[in-house]
C-alpha atoms as a PDB file:
ATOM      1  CA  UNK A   1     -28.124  29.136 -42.459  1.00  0.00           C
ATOM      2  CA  UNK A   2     -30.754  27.888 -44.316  1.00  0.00           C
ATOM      3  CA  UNK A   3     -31.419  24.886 -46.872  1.00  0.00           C
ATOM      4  CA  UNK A   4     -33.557  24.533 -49.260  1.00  0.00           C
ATOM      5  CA  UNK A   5     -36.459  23.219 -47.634  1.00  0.00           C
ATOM      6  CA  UNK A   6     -36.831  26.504 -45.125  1.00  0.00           C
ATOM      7  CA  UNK A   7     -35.377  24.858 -42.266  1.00  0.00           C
ATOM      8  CA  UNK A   8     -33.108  26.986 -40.269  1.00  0.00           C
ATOM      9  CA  UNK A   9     -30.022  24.607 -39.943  1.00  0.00           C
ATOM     10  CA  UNK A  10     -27.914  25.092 -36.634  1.00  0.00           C
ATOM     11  CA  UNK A  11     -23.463  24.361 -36.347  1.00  0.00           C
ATOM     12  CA  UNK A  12     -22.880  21.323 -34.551  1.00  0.00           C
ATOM     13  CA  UNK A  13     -21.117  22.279 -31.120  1.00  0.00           C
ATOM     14  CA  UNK A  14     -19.211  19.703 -30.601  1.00  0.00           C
ATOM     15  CA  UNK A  15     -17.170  20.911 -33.649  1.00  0.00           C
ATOM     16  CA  UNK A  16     -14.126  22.917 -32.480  1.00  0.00           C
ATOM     17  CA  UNK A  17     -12.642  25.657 -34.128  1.00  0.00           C
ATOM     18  CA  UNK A  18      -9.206  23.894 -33.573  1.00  0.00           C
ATOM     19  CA  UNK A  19      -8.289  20.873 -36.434  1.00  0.00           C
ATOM     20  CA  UNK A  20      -8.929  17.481 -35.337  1.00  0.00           C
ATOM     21  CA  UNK A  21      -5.812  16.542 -33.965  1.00  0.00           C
ATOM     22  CA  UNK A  22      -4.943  19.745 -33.213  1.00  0.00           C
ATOM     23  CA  UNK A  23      -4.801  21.334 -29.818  1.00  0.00           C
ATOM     24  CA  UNK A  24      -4.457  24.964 -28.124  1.00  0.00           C
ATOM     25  CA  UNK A  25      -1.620  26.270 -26.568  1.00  0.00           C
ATOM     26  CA  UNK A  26      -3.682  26.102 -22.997  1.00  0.00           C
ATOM     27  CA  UNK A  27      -4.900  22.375 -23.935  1.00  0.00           C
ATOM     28  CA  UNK A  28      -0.385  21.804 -25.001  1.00  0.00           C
ATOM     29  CA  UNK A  29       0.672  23.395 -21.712  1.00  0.00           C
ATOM     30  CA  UNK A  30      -1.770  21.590 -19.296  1.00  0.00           C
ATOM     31  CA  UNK A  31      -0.776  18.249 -20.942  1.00  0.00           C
ATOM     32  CA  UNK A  32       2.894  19.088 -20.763  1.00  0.00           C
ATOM     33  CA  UNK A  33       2.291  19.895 -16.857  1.00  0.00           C
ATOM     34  CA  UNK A  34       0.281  17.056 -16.192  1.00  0.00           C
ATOM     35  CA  UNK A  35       3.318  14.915 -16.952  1.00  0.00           C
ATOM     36  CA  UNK A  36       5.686  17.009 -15.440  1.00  0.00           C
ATOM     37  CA  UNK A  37       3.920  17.133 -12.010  1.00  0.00           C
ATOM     38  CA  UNK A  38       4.623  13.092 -12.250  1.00  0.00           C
ATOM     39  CA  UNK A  39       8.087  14.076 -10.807  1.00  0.00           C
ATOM     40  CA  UNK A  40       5.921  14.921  -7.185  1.00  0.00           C
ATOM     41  CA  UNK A  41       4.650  11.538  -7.647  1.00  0.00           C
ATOM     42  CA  UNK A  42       0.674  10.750  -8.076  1.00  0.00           C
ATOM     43  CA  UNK A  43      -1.078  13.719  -6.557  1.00  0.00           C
ATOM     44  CA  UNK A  44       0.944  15.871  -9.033  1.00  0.00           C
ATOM     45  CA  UNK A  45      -0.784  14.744 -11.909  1.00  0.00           C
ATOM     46  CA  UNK A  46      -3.773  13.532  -9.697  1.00  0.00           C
ATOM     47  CA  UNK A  47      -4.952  17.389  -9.372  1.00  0.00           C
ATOM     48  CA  UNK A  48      -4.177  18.450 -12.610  1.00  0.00           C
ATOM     49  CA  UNK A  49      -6.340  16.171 -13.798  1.00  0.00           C
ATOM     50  CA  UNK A  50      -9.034  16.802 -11.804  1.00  0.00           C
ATOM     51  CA  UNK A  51      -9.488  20.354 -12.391  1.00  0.00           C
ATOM     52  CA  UNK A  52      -8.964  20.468 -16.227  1.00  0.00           C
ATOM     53  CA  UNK A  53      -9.677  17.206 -17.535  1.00  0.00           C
ATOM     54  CA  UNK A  54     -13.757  18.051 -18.074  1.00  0.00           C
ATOM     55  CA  UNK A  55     -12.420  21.479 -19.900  1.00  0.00           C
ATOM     56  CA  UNK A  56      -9.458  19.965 -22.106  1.00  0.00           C
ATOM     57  CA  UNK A  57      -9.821  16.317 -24.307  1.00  0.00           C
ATOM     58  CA  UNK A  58      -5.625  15.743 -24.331  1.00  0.00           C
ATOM     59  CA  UNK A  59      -5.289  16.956 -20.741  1.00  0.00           C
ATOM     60  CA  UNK A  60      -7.902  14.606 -20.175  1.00  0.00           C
ATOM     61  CA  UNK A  61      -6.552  11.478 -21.843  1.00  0.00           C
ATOM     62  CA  UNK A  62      -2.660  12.481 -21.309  1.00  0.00           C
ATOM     63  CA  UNK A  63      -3.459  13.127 -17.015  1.00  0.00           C
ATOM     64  CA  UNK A  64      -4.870  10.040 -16.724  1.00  0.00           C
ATOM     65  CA  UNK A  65      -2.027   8.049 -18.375  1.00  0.00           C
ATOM     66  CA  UNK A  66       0.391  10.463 -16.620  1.00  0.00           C
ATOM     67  CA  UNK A  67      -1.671   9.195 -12.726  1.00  0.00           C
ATOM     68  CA  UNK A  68      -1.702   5.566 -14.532  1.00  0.00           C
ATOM     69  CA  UNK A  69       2.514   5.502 -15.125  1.00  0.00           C
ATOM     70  CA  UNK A  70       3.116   7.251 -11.414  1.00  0.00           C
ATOM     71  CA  UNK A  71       1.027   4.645 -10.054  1.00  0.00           C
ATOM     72  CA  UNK A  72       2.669   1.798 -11.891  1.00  0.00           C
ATOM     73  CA  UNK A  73       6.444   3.468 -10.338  1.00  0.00           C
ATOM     74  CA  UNK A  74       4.924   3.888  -7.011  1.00  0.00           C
ATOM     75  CA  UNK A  75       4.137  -0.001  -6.966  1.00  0.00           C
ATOM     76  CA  UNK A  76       7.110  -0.916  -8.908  1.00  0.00           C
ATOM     77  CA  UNK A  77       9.277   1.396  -5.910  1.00  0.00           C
ATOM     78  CA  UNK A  78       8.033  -0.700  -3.537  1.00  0.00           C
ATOM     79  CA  UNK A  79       7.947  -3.771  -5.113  1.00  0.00           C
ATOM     80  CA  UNK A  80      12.085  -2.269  -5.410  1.00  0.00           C
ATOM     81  CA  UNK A  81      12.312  -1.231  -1.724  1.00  0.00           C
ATOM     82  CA  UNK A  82      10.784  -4.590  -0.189  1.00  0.00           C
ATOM     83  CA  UNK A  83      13.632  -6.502  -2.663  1.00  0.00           C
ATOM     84  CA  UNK A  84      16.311  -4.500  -1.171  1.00  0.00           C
ATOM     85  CA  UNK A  85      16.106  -7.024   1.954  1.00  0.00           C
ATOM     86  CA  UNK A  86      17.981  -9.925  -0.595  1.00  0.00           C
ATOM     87  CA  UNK A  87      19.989  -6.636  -1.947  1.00  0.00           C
ATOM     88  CA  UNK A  88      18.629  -6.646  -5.986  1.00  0.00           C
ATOM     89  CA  UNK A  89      16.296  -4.001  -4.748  1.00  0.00           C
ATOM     90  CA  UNK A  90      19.345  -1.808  -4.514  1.00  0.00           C
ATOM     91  CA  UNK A  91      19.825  -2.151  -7.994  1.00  0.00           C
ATOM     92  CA  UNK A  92      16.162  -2.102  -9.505  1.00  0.00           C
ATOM     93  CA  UNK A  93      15.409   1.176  -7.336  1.00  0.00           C
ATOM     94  CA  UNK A  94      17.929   3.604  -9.349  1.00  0.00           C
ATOM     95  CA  UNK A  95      16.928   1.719 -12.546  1.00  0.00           C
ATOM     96  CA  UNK A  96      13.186   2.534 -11.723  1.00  0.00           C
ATOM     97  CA  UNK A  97      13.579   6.296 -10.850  1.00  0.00           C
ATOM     98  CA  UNK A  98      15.987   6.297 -13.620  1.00  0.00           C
ATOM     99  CA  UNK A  99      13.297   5.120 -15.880  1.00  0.00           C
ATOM    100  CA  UNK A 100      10.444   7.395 -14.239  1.00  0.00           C
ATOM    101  CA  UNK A 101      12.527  10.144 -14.958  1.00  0.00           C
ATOM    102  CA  UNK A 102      13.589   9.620 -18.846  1.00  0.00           C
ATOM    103  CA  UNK A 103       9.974   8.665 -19.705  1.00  0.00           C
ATOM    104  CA  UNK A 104       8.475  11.698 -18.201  1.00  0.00           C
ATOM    105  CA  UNK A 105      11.029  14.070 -20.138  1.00  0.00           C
ATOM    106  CA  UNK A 106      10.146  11.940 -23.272  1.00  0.00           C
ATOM    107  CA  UNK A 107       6.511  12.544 -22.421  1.00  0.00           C
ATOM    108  CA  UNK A 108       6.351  15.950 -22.110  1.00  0.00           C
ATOM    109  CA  UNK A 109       7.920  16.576 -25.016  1.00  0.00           C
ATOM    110  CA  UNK A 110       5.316  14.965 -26.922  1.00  0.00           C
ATOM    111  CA  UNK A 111       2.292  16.392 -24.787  1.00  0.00           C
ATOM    112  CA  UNK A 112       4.159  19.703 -25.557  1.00  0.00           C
ATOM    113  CA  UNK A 113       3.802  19.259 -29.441  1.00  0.00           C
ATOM    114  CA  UNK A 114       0.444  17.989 -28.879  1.00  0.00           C
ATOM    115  CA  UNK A 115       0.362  14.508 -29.474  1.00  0.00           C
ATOM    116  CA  UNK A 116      -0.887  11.523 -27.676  1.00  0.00           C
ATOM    117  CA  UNK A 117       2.040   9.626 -25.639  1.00  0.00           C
ATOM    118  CA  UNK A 118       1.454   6.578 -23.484  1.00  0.00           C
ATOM    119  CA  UNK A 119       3.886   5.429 -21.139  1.00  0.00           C
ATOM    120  CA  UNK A 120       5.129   1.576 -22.568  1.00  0.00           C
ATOM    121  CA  UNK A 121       4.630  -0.172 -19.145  1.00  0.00           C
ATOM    122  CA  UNK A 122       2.078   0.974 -17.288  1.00  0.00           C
ATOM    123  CA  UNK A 123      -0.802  -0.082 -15.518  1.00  0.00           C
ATOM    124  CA  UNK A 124      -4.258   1.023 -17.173  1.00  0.00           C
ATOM    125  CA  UNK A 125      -5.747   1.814 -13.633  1.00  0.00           C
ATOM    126  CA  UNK A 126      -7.653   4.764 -14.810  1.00  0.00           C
ATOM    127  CA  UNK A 127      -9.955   4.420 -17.405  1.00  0.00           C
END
């Protein structure tokens, strides 16, 4: 392209084809699994992460809350496990798997339609 004063103008390539706010299927899907692999604990969405977040923004932003939450569980299971000795860790362990478990579901179902989902009580670990 060309303006009017004879400069050759170039397209800006950090401008996407996709609609801000948008995402690919690839960029959905990756997302969706980086939250699902949560349910192997934090390696799951540890090596997702790592391998896709430099080639996908929401994988990106959506694995590292995803590591964030299944560290926060991890600490809160053994915060859970260590009560258990004066017996209300019996009790807060189901409720704390329990809750892993429905916000992960809720979580992928929002990574699958593309939209940004953080976790309501997690640690920000992982900037």
């Amino acid at each position: 392209m060309s303006d009017t004063s004879g400069q050759q103008q170039t397209p800006d390539s950090t401008q996407s084809s996709v609609a801000p706010g948008a995402s690919s299927k690839d960029e959905r899907t990756w997302a969706m699994l980086c939250h699902l692999a949560g349910l192997l604990g934090f390696l799951g969405p540890l090596i997702i992460w790592l391998i896709k977040k430099d080639e996908y923004r929401l994988v990106d932003d959506q694995g590292k809350e995803s590591l964030n939450f299944q560290i926060t569980i991890l600490i809160a299971i053994m915060i859970s496990f260590a009560l258990c000795f004066v017996l209300i860790g019996f009790l807060l362990l189901p409720l704390v798997c329990l809750a892993d478990l429905i916000l992960i579901i809720i979580a992928t179902m929002k990574a699958n339609s593309g939209e940004v989902y953080r976790y309501p009580f997690a640690l920000r670990l992982i900037k």
